[in-house]
Protein backbone atom coordinates (compact mmCIF):
# COMPACT_ATOMS: atom_id res chain seq x y z
CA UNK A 1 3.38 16.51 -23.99
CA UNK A 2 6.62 14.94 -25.00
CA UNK A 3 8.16 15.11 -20.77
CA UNK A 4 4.66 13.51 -19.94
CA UNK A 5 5.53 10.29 -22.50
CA UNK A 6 8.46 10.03 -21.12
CA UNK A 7 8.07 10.46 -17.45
CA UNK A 8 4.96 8.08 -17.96
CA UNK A 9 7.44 5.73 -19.76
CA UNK A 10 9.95 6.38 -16.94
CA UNK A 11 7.50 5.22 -13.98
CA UNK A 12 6.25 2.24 -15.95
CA UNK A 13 10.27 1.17 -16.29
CA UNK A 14 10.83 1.69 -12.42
CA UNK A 15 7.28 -0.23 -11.79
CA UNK A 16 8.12 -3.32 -14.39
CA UNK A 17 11.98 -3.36 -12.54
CA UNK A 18 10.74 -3.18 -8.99
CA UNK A 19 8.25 -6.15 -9.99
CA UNK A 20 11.55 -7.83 -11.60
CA UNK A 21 13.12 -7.43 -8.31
CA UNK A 22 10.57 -8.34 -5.81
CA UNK A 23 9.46 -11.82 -7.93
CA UNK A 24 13.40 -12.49 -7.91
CA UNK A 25 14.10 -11.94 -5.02
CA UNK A 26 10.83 -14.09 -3.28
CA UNK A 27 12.72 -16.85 -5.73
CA UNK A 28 15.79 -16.18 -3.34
CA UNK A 29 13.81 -16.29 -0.21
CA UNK A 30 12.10 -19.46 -1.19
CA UNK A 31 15.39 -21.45 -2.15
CA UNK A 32 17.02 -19.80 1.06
CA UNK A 33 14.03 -21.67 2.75
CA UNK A 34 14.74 -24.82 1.28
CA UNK A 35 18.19 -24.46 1.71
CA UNK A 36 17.60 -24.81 5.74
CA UNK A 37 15.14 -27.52 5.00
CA UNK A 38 12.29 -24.48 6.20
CA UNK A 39 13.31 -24.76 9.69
CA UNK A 40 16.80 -23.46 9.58
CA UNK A 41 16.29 -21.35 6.64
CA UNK A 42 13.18 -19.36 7.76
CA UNK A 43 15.02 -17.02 9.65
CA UNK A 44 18.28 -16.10 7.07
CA UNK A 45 16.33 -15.77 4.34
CA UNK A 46 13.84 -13.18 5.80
CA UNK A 47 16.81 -11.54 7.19
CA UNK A 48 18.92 -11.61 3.73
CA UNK A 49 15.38 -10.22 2.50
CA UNK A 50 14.58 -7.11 4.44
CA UNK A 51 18.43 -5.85 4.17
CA UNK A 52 18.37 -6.25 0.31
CA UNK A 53 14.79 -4.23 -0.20
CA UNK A 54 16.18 -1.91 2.55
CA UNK A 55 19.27 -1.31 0.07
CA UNK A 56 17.22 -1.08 -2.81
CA UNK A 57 14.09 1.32 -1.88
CA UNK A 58 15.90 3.11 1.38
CA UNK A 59 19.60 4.31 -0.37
CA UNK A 60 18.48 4.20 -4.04
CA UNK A 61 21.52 1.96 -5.02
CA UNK A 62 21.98 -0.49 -7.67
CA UNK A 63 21.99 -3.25 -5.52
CA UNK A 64 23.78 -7.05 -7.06
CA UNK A 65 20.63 -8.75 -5.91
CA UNK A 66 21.85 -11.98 -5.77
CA UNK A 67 25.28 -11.56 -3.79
CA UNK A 68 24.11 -9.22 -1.43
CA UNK A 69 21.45 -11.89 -0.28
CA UNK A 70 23.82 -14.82 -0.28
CA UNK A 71 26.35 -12.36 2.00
CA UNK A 72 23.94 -11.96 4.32
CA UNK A 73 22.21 -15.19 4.69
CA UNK A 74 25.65 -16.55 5.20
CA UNK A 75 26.41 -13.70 7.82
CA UNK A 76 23.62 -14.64 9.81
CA UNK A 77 22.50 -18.26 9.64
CA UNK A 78 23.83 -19.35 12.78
CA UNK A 79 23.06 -16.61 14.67
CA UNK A 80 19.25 -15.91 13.50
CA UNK A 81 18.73 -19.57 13.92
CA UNK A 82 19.26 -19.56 17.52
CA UNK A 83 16.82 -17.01 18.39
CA UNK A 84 14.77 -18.95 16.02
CA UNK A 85 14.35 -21.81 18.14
CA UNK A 86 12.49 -19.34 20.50
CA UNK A 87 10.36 -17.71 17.72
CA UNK A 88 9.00 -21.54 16.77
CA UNK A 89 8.53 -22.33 20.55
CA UNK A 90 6.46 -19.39 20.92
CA UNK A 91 4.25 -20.30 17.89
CA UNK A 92 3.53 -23.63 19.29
CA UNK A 93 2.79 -21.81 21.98
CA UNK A 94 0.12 -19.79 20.71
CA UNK A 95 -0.90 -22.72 18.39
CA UNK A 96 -2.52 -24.59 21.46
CA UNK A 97 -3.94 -21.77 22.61
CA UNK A 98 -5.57 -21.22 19.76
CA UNK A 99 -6.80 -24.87 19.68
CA UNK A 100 -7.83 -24.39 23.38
CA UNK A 101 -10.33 -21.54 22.85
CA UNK A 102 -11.52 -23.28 19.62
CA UNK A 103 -11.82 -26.05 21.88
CA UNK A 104 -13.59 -23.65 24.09
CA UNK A 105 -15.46 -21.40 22.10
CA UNK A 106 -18.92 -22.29 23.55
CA UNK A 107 -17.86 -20.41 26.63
CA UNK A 108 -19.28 -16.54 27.19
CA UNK A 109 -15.84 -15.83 28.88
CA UNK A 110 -13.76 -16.99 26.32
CA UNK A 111 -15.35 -15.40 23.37
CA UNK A 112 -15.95 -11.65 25.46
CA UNK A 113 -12.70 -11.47 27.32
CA UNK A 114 -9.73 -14.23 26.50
CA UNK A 115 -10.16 -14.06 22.55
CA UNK A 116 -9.81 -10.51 22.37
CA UNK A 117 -7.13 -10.51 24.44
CA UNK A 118 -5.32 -13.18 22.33
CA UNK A 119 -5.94 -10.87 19.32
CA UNK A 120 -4.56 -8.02 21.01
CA UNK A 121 -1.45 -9.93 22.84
CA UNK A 122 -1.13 -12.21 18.68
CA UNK A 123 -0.67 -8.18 16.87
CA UNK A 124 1.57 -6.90 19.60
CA UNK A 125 4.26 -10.18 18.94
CA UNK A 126 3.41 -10.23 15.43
CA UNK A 127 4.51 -6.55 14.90
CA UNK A 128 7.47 -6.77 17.42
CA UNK A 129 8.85 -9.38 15.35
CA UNK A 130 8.55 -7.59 12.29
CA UNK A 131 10.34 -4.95 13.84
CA UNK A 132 12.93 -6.99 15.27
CA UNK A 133 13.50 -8.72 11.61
CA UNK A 134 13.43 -5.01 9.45
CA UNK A 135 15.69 -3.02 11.75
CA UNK A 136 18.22 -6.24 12.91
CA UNK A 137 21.37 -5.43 11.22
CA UNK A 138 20.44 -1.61 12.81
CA UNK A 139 20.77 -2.78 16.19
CA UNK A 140 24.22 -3.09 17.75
CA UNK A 141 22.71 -5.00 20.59
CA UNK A 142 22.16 -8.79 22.47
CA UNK A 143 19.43 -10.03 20.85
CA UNK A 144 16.93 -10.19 23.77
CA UNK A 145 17.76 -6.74 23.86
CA UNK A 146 16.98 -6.07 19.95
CA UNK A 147 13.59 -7.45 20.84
CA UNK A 148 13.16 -4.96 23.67
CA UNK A 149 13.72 -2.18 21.41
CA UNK A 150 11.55 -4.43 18.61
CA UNK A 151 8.69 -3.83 21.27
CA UNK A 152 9.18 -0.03 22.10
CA UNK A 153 9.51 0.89 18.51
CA UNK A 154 6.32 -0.99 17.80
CA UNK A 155 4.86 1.03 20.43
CA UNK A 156 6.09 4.01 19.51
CA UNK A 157 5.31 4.22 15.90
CA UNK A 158 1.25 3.30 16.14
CA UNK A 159 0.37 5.01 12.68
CA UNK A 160 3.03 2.30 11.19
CA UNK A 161 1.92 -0.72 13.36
CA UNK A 162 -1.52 0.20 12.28
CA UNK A 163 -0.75 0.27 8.62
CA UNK A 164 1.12 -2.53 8.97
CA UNK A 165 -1.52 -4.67 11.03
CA UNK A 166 -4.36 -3.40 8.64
CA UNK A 167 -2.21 -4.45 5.01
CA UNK A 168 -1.30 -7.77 6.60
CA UNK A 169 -5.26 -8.82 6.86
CA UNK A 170 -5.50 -7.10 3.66
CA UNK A 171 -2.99 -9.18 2.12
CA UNK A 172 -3.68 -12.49 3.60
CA UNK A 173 -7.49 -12.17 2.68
CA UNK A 174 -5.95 -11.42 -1.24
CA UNK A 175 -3.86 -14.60 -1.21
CA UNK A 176 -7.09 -16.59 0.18
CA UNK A 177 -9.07 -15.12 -2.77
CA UNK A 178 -6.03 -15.60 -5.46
CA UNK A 179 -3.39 -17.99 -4.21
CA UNK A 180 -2.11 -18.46 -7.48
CA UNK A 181 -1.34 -14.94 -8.27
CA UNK A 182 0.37 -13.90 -5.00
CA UNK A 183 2.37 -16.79 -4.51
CA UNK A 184 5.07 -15.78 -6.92
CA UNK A 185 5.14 -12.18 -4.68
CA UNK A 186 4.56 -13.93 -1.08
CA UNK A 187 6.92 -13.03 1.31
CA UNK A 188 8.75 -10.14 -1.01
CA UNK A 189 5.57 -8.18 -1.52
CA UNK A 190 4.56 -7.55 2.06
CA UNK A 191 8.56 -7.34 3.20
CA UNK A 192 8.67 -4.43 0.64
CA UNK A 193 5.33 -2.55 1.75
CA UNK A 194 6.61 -3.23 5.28
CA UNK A 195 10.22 -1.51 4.12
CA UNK A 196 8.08 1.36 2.79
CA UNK A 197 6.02 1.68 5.68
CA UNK A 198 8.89 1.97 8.06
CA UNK A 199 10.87 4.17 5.91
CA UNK A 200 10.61 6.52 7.96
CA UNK A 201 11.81 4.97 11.12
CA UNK A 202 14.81 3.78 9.54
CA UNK A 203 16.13 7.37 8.98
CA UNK A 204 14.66 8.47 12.60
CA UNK A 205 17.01 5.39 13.91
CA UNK A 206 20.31 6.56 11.19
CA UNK A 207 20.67 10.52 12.00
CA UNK A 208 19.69 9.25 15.76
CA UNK A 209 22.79 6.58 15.87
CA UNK A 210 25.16 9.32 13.99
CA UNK A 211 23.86 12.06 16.34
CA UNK A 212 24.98 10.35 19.47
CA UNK A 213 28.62 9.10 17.56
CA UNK A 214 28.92 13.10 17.07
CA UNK A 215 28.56 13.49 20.57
């Protein structure tokens, strides 16, 4: 009876730290933001973000929160912000489209066929970027070629794409019902599920890249 307290007192601990962690470190994503005035600081901070939760929920270390984001953010402004440029293209991209089949909507065709395929061809970019933003520091690569392998993983992990996909509308339709609750959690909460989600991968992609060193 006594182990059960205390392993019950031991899981609420790690639950009330982790919640610690993730509403201090969306504090450190959000000044990160502003940092870049948004536009420059997008990109860094979401980086600095992923490689901190990956350090604390992958490798179980007692991770200095605060320095190991500023290290990174540092590390990669200037090079995350150039591919950025491309990412924010891209949006405006879709962003018209989007406007166009609004714009459109009375049309059989567009409804039936183009929608659906803007759906579709939306969740395939959506999840490569994820991708591309949880395993960048994991790549060694160009970075048009860290998208390409962004893409295949995507492809090649369609349980985790799934999950991912299917907790994003989750989440979204949560912050829509209780935007003043989630706010305080909003870009660390799903960057942590993500983490969790991918978990797997992440080791696949470590005994892979010391497998082929050994060779």
């Amino acid at each position: 009876m006594k182990h059960s307290a205390e392993e019950k007192n031991n899981f609420l601990m790690d639950m009330f730290q982790w919640i610690t962690n993730l509403f201090y470190l969306n504090i450190l994503w959000s000044i990160g933001c502003l940092l870049g005035l948004v536009i420059a600081g997008v990109g860094p901070s979401t980086i600095s973000l992923f490689e901190t939760l990956k350090e604390l929920s992958w490798k179980n270390n007692e991770v200095p929160l605060t320095r190991n984001f500023i290290k990174i953010y540092k590390e990669q402004w200037l090079l995350i912000n150039k591919w950025m440029i491309l990412l924010y293209a891209l949006i405006l991209f879709f962003w018209i489209d989007y406007q166009l089949i609004v714009l459109f909507n009375f049309n059989t065709l567009i409804l039936k066929i183009v929608y659906p395929l803007f759906i579709l061809l939306i969740s395939i970019i959506t999840l490569t970027i994820i991708y591309f933003f949880v395993f960048y520091t994991n790549f060694e690569l160009p970075i048009f070629k860290k998208l390409e392998n962004s893409l295949l993983l995507s492809f090649s992990s369609p349980l985790q794409s799934l999950l991912i996909i299917l907790f994003l509308i989750l989440y979204i339709n949560l912050i829509l019902r209780w935007p003043f609750i989630f706010i305080f959690f909003l870009a660390s909460l799903p960057a942590f599920i993500i983490v969790l989600i991918l978990k797997k991968i992440y080791f696949r992609l470590i005994w892979s890249a010391k497998h082929n060193k050994n060779r």
